[in-house]
PDB file of N, CA and C in Angstrom:
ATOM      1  N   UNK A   1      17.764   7.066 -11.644  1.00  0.00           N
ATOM      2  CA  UNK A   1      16.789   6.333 -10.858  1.00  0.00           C
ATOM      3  C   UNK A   1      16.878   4.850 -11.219  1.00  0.00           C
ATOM      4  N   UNK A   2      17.057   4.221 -10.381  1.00  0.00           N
ATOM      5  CA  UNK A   2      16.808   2.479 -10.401  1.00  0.00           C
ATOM      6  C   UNK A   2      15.740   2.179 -11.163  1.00  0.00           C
ATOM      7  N   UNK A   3      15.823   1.400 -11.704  1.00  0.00           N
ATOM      8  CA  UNK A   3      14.570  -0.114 -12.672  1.00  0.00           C
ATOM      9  C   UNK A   3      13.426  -0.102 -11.666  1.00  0.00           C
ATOM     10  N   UNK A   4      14.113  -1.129 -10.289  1.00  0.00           N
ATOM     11  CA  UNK A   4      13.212  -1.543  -9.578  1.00  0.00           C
ATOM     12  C   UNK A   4      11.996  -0.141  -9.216  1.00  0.00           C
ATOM     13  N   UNK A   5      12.568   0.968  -8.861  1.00  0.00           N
ATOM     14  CA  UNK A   5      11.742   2.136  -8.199  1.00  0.00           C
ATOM     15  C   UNK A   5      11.379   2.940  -8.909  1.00  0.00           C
ATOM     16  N   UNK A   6      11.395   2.373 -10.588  1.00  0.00           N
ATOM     17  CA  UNK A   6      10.289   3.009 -11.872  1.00  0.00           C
ATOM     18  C   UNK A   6       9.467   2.043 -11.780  1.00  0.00           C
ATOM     19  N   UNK A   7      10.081   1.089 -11.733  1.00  0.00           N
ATOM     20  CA  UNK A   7       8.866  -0.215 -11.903  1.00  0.00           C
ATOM     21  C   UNK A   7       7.397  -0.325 -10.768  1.00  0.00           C
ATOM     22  N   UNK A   8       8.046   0.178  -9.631  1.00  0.00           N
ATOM     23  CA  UNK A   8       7.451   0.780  -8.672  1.00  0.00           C
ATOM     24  C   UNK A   8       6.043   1.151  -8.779  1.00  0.00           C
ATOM     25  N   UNK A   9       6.991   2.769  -8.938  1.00  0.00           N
ATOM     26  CA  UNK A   9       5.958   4.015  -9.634  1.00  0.00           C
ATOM     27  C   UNK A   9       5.039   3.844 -10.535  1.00  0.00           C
ATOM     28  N   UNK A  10       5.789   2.964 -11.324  1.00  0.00           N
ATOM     29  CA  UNK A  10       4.630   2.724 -12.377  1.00  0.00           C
ATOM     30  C   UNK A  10       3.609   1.766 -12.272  1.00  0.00           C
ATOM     31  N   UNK A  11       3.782   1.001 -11.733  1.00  0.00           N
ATOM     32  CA  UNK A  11       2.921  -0.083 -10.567  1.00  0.00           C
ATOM     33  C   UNK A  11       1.975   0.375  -9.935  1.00  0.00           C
ATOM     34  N   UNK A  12       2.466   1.832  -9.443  1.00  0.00           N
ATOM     35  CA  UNK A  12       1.159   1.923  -8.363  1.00  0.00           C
ATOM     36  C   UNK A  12       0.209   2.983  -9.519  1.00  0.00           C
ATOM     37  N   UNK A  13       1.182   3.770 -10.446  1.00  0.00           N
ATOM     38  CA  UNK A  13       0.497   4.972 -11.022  1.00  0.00           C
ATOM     39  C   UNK A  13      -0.564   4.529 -11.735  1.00  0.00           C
ATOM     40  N   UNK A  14      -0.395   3.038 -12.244  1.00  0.00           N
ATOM     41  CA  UNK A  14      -1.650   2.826 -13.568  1.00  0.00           C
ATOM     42  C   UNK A  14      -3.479   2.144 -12.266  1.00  0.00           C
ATOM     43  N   UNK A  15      -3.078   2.274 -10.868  1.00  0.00           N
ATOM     44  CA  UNK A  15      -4.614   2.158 -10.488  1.00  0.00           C
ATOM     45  C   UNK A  15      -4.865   3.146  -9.280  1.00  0.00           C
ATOM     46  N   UNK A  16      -5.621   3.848  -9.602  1.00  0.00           N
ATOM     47  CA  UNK A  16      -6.425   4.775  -8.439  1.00  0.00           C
ATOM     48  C   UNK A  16      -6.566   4.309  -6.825  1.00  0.00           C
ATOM     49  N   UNK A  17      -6.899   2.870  -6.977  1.00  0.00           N
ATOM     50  CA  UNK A  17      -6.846   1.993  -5.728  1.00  0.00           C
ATOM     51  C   UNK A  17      -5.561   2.095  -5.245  1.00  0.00           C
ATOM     52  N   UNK A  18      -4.499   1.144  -5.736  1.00  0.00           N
ATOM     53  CA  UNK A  18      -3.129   1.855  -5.593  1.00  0.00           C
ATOM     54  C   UNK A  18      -2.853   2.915  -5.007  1.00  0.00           C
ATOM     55  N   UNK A  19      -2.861   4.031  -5.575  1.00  0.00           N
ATOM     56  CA  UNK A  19      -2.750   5.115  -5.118  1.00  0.00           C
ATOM     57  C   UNK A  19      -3.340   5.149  -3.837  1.00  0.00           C
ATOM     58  N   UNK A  20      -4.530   5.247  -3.959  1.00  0.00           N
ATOM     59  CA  UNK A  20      -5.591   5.580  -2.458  1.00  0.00           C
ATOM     60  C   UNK A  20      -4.641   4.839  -1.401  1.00  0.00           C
ATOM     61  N   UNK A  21      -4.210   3.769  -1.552  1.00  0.00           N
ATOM     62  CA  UNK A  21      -4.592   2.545  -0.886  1.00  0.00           C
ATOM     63  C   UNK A  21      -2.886   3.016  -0.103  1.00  0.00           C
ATOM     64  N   UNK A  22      -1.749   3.477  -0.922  1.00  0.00           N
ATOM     65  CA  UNK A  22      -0.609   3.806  -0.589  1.00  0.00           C
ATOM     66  C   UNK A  22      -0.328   5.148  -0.245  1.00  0.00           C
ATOM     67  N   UNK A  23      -1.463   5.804  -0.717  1.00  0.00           N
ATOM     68  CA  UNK A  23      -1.622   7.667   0.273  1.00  0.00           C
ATOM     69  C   UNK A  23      -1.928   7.477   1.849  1.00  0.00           C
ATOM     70  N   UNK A  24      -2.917   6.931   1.737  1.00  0.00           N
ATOM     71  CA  UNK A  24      -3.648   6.431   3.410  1.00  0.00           C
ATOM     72  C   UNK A  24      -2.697   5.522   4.136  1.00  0.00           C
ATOM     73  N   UNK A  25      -1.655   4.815   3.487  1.00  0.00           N
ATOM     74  CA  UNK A  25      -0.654   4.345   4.446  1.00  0.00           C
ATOM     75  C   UNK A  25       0.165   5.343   5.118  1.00  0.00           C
ATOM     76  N   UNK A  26       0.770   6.486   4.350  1.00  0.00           N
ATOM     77  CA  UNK A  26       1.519   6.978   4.793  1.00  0.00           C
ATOM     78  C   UNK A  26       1.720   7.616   5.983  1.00  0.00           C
ATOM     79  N   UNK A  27       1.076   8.176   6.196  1.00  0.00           N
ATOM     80  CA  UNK A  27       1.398   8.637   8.068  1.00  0.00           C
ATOM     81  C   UNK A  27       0.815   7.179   9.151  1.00  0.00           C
ATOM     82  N   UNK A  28       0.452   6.643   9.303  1.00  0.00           N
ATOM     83  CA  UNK A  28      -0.157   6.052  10.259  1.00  0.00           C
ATOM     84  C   UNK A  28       0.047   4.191   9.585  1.00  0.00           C
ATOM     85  N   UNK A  29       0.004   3.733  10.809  1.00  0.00           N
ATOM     86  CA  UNK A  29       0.088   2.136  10.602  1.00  0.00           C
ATOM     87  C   UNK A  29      -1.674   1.391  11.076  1.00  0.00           C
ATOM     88  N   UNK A  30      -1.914   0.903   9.714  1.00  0.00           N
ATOM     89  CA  UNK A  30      -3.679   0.773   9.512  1.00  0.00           C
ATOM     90  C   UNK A  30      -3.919  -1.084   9.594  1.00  0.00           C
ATOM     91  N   UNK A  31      -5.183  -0.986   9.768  1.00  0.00           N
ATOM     92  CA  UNK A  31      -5.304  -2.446   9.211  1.00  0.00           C
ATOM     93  C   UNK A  31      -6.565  -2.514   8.130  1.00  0.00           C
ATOM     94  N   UNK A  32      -6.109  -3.838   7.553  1.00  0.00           N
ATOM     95  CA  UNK A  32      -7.553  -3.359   6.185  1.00  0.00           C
ATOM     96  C   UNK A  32      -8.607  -2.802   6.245  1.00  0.00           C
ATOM     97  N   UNK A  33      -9.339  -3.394   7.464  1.00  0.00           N
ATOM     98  CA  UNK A  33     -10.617  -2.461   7.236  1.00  0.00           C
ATOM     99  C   UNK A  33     -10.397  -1.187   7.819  1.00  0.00           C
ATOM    100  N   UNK A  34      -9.477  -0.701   8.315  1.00  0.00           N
ATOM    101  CA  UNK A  34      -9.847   0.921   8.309  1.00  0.00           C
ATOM    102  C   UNK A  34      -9.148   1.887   6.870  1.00  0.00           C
ATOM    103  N   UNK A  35      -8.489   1.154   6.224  1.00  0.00           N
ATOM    104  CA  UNK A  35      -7.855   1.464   4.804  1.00  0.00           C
ATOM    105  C   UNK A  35      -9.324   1.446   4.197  1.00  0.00           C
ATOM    106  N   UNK A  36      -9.883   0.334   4.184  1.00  0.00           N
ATOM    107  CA  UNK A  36     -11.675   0.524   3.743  1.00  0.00           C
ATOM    108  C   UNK A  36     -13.075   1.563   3.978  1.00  0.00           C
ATOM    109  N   UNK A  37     -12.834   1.889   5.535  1.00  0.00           N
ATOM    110  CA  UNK A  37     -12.731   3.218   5.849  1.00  0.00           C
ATOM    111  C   UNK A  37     -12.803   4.314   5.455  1.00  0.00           C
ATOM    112  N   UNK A  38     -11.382   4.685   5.051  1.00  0.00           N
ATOM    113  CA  UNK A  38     -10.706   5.782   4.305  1.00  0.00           C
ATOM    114  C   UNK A  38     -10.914   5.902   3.388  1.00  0.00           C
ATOM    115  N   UNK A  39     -10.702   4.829   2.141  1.00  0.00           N
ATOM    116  CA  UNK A  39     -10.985   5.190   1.010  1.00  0.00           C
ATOM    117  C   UNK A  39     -12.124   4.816   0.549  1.00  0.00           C
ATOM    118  N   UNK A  40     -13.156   4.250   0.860  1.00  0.00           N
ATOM    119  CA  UNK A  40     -14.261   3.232   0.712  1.00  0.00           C
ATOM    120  C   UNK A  40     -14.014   2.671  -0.718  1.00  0.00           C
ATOM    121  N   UNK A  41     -13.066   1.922  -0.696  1.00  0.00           N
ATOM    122  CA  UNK A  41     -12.944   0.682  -1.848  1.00  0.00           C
ATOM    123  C   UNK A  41     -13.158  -0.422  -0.708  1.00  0.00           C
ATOM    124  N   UNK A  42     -13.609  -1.574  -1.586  1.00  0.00           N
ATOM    125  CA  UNK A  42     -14.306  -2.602  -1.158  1.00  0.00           C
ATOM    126  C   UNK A  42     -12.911  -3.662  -0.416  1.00  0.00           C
ATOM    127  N   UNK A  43     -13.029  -4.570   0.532  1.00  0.00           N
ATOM    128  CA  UNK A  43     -12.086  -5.189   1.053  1.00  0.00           C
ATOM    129  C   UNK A  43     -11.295  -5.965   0.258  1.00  0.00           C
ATOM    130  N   UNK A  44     -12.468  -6.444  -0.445  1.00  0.00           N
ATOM    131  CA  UNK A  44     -11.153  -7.469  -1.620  1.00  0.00           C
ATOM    132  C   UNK A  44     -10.404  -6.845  -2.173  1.00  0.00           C
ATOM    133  N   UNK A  45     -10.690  -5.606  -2.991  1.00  0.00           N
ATOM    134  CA  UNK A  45      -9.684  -4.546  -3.440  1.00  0.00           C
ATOM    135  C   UNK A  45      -8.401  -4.791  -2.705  1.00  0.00           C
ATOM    136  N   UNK A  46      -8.786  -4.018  -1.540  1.00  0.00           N
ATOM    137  CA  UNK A  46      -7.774  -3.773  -0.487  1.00  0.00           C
ATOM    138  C   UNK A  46      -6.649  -4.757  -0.176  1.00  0.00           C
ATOM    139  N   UNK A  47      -7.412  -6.017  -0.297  1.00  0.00           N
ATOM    140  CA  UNK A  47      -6.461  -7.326   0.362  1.00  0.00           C
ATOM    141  C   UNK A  47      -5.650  -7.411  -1.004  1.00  0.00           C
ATOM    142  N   UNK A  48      -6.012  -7.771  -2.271  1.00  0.00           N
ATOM    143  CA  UNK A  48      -5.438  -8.072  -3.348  1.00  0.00           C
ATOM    144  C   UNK A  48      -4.522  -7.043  -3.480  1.00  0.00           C
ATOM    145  N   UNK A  49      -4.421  -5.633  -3.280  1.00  0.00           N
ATOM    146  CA  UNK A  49      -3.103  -4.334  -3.466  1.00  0.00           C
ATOM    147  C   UNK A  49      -2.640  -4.481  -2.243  1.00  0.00           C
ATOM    148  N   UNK A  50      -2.719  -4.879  -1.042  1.00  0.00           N
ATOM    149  CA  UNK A  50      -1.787  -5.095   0.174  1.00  0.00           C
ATOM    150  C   UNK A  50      -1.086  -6.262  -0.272  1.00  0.00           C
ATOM    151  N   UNK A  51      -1.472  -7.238  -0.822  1.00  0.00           N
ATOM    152  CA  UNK A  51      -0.628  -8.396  -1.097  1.00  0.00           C
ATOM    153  C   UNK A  51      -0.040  -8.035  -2.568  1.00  0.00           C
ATOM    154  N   UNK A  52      -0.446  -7.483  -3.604  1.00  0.00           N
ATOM    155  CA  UNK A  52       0.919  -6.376  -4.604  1.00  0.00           C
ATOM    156  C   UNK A  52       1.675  -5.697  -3.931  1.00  0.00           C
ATOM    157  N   UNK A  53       1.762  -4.676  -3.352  1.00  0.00           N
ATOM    158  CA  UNK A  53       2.473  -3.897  -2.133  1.00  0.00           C
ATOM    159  C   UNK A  53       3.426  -5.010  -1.559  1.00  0.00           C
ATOM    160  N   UNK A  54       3.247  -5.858  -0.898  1.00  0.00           N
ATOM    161  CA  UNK A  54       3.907  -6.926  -0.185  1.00  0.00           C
ATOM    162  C   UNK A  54       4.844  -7.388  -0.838  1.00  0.00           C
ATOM    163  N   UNK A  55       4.547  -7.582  -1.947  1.00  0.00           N
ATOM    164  CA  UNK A  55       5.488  -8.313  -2.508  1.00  0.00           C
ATOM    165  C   UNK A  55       6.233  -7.722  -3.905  1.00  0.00           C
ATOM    166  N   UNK A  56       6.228  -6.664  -4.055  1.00  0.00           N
ATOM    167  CA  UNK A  56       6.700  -5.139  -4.430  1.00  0.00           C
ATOM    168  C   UNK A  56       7.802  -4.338  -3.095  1.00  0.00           C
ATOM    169  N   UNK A  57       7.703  -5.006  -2.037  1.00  0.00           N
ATOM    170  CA  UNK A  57       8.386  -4.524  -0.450  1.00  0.00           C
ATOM    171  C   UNK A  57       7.745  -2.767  -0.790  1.00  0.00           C
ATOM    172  N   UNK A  58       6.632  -2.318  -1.208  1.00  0.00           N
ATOM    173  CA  UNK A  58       6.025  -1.351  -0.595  1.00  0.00           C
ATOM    174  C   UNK A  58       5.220  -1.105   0.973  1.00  0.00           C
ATOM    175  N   UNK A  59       4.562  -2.047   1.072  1.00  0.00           N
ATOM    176  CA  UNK A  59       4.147  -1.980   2.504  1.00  0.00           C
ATOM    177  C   UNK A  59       5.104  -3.451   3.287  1.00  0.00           C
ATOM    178  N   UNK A  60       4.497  -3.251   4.059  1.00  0.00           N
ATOM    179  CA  UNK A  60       4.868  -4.597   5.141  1.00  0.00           C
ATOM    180  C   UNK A  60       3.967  -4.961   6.138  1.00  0.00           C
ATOM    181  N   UNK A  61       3.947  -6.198   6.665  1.00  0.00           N
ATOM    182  CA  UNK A  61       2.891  -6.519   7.713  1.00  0.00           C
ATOM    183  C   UNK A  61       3.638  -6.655   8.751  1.00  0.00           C
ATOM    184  N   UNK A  62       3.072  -6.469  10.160  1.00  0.00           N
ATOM    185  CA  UNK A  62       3.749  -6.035  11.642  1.00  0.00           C
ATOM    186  C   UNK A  62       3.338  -7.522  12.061  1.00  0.00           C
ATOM    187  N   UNK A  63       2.138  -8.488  12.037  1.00  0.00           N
ATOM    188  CA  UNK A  63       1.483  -9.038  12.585  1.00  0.00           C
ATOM    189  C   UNK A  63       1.274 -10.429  11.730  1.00  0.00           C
ATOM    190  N   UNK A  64       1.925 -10.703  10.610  1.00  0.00           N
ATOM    191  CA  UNK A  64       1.767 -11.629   9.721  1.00  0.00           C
ATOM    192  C   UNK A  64       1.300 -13.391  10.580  1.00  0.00           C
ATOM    193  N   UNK A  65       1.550 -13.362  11.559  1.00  0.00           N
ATOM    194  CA  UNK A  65       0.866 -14.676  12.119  1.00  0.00           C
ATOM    195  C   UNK A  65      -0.479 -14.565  12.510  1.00  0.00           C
ATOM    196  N   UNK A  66      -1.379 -13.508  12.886  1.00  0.00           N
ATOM    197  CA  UNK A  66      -2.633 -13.410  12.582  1.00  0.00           C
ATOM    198  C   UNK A  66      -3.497 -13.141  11.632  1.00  0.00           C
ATOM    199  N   UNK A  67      -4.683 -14.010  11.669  1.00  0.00           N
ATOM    200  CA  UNK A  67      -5.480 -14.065  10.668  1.00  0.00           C
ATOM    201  C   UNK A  67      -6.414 -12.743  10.367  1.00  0.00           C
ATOM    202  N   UNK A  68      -6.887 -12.338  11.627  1.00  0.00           N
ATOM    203  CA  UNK A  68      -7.566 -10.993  11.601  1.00  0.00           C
ATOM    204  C   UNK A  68      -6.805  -9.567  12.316  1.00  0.00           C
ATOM    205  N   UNK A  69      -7.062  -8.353  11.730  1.00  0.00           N
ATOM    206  CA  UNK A  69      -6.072  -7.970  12.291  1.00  0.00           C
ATOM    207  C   UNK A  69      -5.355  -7.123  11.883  1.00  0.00           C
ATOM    208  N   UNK A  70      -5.004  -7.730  11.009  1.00  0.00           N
ATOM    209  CA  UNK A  70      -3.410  -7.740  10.525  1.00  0.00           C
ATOM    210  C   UNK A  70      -2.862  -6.096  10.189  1.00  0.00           C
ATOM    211  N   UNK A  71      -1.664  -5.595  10.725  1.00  0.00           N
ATOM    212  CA  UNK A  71      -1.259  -4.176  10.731  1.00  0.00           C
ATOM    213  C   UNK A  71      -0.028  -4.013   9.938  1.00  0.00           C
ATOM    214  N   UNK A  72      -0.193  -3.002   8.808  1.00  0.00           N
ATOM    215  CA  UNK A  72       0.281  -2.402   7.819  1.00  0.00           C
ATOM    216  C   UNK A  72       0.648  -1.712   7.987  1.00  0.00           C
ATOM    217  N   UNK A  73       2.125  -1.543   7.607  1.00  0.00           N
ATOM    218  CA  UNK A  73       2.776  -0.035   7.525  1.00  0.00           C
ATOM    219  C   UNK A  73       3.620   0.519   6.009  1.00  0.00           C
ATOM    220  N   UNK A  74       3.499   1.167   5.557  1.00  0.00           N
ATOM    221  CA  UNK A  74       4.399   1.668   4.577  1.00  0.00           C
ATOM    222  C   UNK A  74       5.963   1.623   4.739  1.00  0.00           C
ATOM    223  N   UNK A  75       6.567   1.049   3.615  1.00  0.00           N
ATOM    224  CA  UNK A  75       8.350   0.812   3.851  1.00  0.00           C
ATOM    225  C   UNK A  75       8.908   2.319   3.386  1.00  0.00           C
ATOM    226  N   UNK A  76      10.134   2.316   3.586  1.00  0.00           N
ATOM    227  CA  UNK A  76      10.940   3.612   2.674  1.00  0.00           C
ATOM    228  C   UNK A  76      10.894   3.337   1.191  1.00  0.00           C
ATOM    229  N   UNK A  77      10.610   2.079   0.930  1.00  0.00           N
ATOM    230  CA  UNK A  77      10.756   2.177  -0.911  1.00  0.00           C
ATOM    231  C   UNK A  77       9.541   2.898  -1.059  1.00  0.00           C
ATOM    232  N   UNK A  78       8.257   2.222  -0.121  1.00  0.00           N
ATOM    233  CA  UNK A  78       6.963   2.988  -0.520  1.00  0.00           C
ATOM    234  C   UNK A  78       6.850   4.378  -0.309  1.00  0.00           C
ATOM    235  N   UNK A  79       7.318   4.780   0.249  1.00  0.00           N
ATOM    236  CA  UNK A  79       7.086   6.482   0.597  1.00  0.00           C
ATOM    237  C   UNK A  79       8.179   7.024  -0.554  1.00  0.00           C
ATOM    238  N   UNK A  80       9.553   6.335  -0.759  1.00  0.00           N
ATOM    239  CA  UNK A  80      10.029   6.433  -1.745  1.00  0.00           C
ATOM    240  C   UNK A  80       8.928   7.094  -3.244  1.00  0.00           C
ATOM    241  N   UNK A  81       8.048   6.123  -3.271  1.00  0.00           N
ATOM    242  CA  UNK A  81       7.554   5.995  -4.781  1.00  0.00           C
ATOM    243  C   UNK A  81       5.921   6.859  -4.323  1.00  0.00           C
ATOM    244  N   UNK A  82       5.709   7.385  -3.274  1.00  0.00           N
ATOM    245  CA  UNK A  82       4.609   8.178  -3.117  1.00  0.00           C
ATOM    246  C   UNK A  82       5.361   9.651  -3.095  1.00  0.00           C
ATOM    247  N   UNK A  83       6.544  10.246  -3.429  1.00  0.00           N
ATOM    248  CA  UNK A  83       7.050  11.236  -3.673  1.00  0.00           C
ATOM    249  C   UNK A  83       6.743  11.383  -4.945  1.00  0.00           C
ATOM    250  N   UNK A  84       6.249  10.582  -6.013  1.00  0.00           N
ATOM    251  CA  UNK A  84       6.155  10.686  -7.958  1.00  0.00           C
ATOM    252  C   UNK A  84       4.685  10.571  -8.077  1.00  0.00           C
ATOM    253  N   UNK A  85       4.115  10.274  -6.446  1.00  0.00           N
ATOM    254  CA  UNK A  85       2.686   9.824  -6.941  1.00  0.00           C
ATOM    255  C   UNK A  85       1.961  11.464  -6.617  1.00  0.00           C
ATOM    256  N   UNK A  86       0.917  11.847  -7.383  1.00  0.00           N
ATOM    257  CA  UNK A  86       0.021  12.793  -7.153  1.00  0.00           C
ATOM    258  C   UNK A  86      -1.403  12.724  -6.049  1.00  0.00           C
ATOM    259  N   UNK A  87      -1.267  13.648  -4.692  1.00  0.00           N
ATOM    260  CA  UNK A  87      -1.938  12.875  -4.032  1.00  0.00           C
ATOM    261  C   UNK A  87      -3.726  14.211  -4.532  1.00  0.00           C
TER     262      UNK A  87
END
């Protein structure tokens, strides 16, 4: 197994939010507040692990030139590293 896709795993494994936040991506393409929704963690949560995710290339944004909005989808690295995660 690669560095990068332990580093991953282990990234998302040490917070519950994380987790939540990268289970509820997986089938469906969301935007924050319905990820808020789902897991009822609070929005800032949400925004601060979408922008870890982001820049980890776990999720991705569809819509990055709008301010509100904005639609999330899970990459293959991320579903990658939700195969080690316990849902």
């Amino acid at each position: 197994m690669e560095k990068e896709l332990i580093d991953a795993i282990s990234y998302v494994s040490l917070s519950k939010y994380r987790q939540k936040v990268l289970l509820d991506l997986k089938n469906s393409l969301k935007i924050p507040y319905s990820i808020v929704k789902a897991t009822n963690i609070r929005i800032s949560h949400i925004n601060r692990t979408l922008k870890g995710f982001k820049e980890k290339e776990l999720v991705e944004c569809l819509n990055e030139e709008v301010n509100q909005g904005r639609i999330y989808q899970i990459t293959s690295k991320g579903k990658e590293v939700l195969k080690y995660i316990k849902e």
